[in-house]
PDB file of N, CA and C in Angstrom:
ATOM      1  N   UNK A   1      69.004-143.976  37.722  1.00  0.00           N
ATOM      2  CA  UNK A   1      69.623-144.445  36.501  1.00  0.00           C
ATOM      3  C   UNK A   1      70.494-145.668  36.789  1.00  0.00           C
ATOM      4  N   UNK A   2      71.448-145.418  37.542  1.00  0.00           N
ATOM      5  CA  UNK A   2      71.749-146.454  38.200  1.00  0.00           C
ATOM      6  C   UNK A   2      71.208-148.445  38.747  1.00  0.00           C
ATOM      7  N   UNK A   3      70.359-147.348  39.197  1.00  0.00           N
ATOM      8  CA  UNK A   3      69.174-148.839  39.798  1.00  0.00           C
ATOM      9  C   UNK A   3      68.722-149.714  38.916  1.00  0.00           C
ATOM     10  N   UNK A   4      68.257-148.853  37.582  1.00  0.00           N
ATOM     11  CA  UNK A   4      67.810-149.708  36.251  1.00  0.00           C
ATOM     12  C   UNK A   4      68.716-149.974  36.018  1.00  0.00           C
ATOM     13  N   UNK A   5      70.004-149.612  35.884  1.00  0.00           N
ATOM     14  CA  UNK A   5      71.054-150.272  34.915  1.00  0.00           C
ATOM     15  C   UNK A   5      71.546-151.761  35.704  1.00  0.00           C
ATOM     16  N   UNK A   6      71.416-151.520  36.551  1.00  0.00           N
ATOM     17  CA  UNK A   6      71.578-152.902  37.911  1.00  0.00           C
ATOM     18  C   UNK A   6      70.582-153.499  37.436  1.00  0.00           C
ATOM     19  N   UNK A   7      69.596-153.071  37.538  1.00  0.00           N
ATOM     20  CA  UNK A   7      68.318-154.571  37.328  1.00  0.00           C
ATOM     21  C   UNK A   7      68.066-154.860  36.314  1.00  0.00           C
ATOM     22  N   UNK A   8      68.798-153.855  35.000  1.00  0.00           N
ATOM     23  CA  UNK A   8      68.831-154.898  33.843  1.00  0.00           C
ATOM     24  C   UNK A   8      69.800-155.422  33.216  1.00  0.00           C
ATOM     25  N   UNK A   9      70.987-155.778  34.508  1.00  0.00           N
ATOM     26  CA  UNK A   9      71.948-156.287  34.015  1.00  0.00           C
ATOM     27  C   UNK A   9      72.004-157.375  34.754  1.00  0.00           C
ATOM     28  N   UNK A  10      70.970-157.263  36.131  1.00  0.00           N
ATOM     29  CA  UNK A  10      71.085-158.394  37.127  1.00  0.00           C
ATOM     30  C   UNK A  10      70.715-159.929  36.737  1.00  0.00           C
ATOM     31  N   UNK A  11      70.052-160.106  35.548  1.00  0.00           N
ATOM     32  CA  UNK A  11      69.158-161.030  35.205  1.00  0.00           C
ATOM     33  C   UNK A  11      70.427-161.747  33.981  1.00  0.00           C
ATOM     34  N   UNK A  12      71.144-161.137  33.566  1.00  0.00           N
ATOM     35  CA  UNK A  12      72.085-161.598  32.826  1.00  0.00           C
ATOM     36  C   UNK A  12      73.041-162.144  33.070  1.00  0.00           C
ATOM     37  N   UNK A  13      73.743-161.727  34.378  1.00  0.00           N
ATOM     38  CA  UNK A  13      74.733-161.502  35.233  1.00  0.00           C
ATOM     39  C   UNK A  13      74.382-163.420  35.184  1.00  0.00           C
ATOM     40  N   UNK A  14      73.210-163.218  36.398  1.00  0.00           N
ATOM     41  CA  UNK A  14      72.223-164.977  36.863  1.00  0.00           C
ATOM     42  C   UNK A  14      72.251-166.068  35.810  1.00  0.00           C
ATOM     43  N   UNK A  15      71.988-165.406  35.019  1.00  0.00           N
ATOM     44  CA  UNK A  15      71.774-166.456  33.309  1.00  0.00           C
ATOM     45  C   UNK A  15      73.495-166.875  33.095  1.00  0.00           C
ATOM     46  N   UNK A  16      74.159-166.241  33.107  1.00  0.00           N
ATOM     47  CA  UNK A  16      75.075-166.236  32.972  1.00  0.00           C
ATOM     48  C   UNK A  16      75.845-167.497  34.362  1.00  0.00           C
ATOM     49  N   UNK A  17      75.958-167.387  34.876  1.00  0.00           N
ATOM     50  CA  UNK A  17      76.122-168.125  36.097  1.00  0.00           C
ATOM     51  C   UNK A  17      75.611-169.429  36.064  1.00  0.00           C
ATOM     52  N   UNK A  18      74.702-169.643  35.374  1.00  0.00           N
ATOM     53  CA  UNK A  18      73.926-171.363  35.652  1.00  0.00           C
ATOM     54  C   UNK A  18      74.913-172.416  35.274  1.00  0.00           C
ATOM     55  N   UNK A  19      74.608-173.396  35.820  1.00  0.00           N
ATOM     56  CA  UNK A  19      75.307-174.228  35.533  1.00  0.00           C
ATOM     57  C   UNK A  19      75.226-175.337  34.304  1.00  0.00           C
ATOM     58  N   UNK A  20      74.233-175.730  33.891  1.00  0.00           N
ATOM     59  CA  UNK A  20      73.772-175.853  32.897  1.00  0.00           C
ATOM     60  C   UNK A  20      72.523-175.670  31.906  1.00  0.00           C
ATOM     61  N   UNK A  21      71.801-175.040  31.043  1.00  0.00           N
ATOM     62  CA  UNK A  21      71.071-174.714  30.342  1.00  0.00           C
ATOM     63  C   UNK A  21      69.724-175.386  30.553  1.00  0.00           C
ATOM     64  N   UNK A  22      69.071-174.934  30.605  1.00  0.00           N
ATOM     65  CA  UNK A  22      67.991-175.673  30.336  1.00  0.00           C
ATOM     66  C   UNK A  22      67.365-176.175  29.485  1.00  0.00           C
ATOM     67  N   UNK A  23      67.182-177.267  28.807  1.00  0.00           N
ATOM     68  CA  UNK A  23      67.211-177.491  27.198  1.00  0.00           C
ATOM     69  C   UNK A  23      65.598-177.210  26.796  1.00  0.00           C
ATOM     70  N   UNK A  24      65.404-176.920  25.503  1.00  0.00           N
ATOM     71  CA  UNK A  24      63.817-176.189  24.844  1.00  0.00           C
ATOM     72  C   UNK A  24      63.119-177.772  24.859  1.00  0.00           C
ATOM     73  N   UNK A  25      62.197-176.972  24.856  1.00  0.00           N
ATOM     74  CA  UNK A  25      60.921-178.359  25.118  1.00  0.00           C
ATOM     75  C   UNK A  25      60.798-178.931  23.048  1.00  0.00           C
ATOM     76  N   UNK A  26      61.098-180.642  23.376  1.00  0.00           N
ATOM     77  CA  UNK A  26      60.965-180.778  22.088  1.00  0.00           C
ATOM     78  C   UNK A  26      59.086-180.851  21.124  1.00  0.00           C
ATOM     79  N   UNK A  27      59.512-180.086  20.232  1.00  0.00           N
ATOM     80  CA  UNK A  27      58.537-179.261  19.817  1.00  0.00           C
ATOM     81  C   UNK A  27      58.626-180.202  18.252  1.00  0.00           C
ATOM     82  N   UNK A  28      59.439-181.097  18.202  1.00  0.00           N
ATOM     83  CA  UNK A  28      59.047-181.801  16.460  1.00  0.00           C
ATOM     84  C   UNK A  28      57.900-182.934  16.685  1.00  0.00           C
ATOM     85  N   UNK A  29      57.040-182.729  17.556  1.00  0.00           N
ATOM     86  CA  UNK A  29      55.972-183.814  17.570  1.00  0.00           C
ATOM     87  C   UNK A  29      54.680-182.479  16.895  1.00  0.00           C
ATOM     88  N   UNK A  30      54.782-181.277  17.514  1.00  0.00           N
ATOM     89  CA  UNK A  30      53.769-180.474  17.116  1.00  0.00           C
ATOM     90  C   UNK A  30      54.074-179.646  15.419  1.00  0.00           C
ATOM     91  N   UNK A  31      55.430-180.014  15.363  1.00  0.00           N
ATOM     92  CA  UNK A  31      55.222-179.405  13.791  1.00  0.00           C
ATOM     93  C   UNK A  31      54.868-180.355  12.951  1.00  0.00           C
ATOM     94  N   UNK A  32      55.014-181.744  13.334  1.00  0.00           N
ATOM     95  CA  UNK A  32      54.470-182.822  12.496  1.00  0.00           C
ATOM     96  C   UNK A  32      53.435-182.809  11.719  1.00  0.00           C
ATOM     97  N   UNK A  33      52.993-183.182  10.475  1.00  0.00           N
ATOM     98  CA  UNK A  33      51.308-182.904   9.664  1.00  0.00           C
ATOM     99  C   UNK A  33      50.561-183.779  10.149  1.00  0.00           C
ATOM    100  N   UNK A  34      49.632-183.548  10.616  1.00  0.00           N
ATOM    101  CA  UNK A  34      48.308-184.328  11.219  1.00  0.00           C
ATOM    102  C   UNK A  34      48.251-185.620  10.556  1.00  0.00           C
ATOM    103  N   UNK A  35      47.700-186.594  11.142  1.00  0.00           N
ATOM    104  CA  UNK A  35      47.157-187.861  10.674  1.00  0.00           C
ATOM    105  C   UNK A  35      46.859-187.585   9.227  1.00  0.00           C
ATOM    106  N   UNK A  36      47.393-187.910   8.129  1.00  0.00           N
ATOM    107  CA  UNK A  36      46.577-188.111   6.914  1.00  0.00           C
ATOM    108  C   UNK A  36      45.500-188.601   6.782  1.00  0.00           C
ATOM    109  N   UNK A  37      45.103-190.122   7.251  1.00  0.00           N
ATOM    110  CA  UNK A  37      43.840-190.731   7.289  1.00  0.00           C
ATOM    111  C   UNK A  37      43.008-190.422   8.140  1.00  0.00           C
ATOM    112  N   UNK A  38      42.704-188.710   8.325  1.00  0.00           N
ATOM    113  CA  UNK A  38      42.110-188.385   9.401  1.00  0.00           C
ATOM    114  C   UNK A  38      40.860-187.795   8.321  1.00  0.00           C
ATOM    115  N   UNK A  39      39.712-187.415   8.826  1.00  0.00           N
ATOM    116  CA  UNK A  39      38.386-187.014   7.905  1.00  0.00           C
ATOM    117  C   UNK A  39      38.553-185.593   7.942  1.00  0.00           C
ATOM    118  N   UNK A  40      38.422-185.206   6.820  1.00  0.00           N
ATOM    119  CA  UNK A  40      38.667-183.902   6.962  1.00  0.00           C
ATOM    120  C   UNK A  40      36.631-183.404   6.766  1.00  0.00           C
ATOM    121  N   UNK A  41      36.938-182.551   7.604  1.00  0.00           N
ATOM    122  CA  UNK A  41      35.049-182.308   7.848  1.00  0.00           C
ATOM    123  C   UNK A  41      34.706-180.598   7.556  1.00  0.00           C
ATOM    124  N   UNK A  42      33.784-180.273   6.320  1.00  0.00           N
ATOM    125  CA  UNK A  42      33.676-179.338   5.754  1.00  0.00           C
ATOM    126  C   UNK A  42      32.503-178.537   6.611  1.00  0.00           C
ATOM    127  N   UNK A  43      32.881-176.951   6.791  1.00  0.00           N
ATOM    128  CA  UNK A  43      32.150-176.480   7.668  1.00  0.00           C
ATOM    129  C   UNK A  43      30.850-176.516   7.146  1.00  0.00           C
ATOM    130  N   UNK A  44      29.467-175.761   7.736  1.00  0.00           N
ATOM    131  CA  UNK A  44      28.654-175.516   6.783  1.00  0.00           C
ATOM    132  C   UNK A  44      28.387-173.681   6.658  1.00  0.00           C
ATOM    133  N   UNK A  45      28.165-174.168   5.473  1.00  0.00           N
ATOM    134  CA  UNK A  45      27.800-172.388   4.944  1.00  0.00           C
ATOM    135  C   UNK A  45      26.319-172.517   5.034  1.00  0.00           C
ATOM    136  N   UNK A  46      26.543-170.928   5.671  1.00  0.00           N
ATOM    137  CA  UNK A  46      25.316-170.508   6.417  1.00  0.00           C
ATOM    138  C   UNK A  46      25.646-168.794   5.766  1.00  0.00           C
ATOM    139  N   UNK A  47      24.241-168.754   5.362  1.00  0.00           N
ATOM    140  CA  UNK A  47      24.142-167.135   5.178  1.00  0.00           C
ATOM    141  C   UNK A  47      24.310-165.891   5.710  1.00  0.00           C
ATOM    142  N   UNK A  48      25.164-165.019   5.518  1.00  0.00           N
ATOM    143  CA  UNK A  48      25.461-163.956   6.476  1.00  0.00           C
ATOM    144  C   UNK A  48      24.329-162.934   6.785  1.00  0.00           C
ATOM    145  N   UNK A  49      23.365-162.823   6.256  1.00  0.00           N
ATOM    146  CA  UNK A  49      21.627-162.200   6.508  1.00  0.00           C
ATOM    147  C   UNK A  49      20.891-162.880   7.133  1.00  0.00           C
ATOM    148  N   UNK A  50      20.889-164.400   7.604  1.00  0.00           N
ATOM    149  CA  UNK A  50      20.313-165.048   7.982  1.00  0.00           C
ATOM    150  C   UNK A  50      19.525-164.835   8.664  1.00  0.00           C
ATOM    151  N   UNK A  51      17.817-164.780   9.042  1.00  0.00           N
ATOM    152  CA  UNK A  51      17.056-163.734   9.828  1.00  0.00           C
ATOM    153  C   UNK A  51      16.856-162.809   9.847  1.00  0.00           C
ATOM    154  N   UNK A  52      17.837-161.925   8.742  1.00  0.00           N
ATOM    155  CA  UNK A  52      17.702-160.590   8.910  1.00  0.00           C
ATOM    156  C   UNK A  52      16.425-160.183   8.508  1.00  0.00           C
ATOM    157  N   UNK A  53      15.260-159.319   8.973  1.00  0.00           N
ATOM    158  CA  UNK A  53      14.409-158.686   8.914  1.00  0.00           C
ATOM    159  C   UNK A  53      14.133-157.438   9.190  1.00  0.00           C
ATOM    160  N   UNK A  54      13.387-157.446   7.624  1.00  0.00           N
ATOM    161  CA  UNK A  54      13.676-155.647   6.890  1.00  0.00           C
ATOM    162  C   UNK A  54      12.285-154.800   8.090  1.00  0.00           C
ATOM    163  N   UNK A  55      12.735-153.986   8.579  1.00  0.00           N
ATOM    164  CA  UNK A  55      12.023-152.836   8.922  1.00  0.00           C
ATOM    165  C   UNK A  55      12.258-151.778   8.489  1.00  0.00           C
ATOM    166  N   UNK A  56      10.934-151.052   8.183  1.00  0.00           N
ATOM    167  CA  UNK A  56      10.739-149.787   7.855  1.00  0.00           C
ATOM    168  C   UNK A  56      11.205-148.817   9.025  1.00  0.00           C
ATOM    169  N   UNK A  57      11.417-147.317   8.453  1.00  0.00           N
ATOM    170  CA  UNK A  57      11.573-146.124   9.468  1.00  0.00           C
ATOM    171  C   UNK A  57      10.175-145.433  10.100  1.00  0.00           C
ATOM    172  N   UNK A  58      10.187-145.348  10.974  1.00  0.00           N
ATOM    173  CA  UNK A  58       9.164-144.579  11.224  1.00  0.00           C
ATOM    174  C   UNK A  58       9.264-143.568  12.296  1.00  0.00           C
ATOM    175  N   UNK A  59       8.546-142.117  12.217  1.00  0.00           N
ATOM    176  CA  UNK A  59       8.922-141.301  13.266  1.00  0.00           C
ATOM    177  C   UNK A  59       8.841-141.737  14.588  1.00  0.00           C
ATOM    178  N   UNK A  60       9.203-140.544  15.320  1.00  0.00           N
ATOM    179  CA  UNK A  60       9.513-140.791  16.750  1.00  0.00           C
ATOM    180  C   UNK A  60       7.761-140.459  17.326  1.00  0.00           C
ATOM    181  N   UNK A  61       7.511-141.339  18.184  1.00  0.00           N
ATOM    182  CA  UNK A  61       6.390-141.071  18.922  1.00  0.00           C
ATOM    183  C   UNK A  61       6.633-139.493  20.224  1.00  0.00           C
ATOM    184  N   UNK A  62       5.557-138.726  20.238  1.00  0.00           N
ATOM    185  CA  UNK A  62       5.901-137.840  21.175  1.00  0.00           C
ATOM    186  C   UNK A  62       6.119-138.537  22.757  1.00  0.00           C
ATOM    187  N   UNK A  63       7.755-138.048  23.005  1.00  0.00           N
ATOM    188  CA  UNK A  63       8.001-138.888  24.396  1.00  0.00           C
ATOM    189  C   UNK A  63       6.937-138.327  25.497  1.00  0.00           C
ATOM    190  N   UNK A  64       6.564-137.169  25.604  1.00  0.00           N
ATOM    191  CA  UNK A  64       5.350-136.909  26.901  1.00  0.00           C
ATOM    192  C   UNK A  64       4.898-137.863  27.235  1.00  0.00           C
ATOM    193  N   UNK A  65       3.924-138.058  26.229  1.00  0.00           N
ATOM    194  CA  UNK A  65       2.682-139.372  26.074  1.00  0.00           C
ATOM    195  C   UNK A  65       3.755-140.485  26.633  1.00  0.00           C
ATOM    196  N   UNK A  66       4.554-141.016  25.534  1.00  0.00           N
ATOM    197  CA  UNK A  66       5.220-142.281  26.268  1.00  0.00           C
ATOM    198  C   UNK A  66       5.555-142.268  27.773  1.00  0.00           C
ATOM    199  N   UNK A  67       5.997-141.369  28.136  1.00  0.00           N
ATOM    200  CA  UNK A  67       6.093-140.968  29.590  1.00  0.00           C
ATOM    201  C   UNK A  67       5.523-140.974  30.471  1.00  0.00           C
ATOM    202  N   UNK A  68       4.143-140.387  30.331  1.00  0.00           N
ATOM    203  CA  UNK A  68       2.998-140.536  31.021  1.00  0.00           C
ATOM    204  C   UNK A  68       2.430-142.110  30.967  1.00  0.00           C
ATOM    205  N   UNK A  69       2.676-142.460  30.092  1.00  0.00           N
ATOM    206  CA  UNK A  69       2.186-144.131  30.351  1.00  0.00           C
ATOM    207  C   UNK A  69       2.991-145.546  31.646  1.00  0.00           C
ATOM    208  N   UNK A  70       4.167-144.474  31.065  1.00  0.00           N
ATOM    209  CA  UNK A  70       4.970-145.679  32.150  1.00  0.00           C
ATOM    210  C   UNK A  70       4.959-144.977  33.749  1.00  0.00           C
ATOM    211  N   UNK A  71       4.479-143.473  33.979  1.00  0.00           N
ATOM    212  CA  UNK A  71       4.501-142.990  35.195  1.00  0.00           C
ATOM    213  C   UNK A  71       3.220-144.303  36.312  1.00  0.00           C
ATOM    214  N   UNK A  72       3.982-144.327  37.312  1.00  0.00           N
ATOM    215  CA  UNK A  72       2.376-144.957  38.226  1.00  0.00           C
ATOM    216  C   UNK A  72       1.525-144.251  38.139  1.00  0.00           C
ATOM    217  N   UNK A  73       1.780-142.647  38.402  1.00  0.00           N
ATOM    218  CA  UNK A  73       0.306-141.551  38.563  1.00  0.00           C
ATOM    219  C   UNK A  73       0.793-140.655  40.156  1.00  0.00           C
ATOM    220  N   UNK A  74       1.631-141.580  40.683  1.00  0.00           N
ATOM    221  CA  UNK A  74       2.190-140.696  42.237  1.00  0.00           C
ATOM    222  C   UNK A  74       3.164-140.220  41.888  1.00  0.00           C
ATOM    223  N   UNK A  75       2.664-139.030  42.435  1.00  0.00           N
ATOM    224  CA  UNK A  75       4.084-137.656  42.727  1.00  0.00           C
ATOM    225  C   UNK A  75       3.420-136.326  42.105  1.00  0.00           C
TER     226      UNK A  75
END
């Protein structure tokens, strides 16, 4: 209990101690609004079925048979 209370006070303690701050990275170039005279370029719409192809259900083939086909014939 101890030990944690040390190591999460140790990091504050340090912060605390500096000599001067480190200042935040200036960040008002990225909140800026984009180029206005820039092209604004429209995605394309594309169908969400696209390719989709309808199959029917059909039963299960008896696996034996399938089985026996893919065996070599040894064993």
């Amino acid at each position: 209990m101890k030990i944690s209370l040390f190591a999460g006070c140790f990091p504050v303690v340090l912060g605390a101690c500096a000599a001067t701050p480190t200042p935040l990275a200036d960040v008002a170039a990225l909140q800026a609004a984009a180029s206005s005279n820039a092209p604004i370029v429209q995605p394309n719409q594309q169908s969400v079925v696209q390719g989709y192809e309808h199959r029917s259900v059909t039963d299960p083939k008896p696996w034996r048979e399938l089985n026996d086909q893919q065996t070599s014939g040894e064993g």
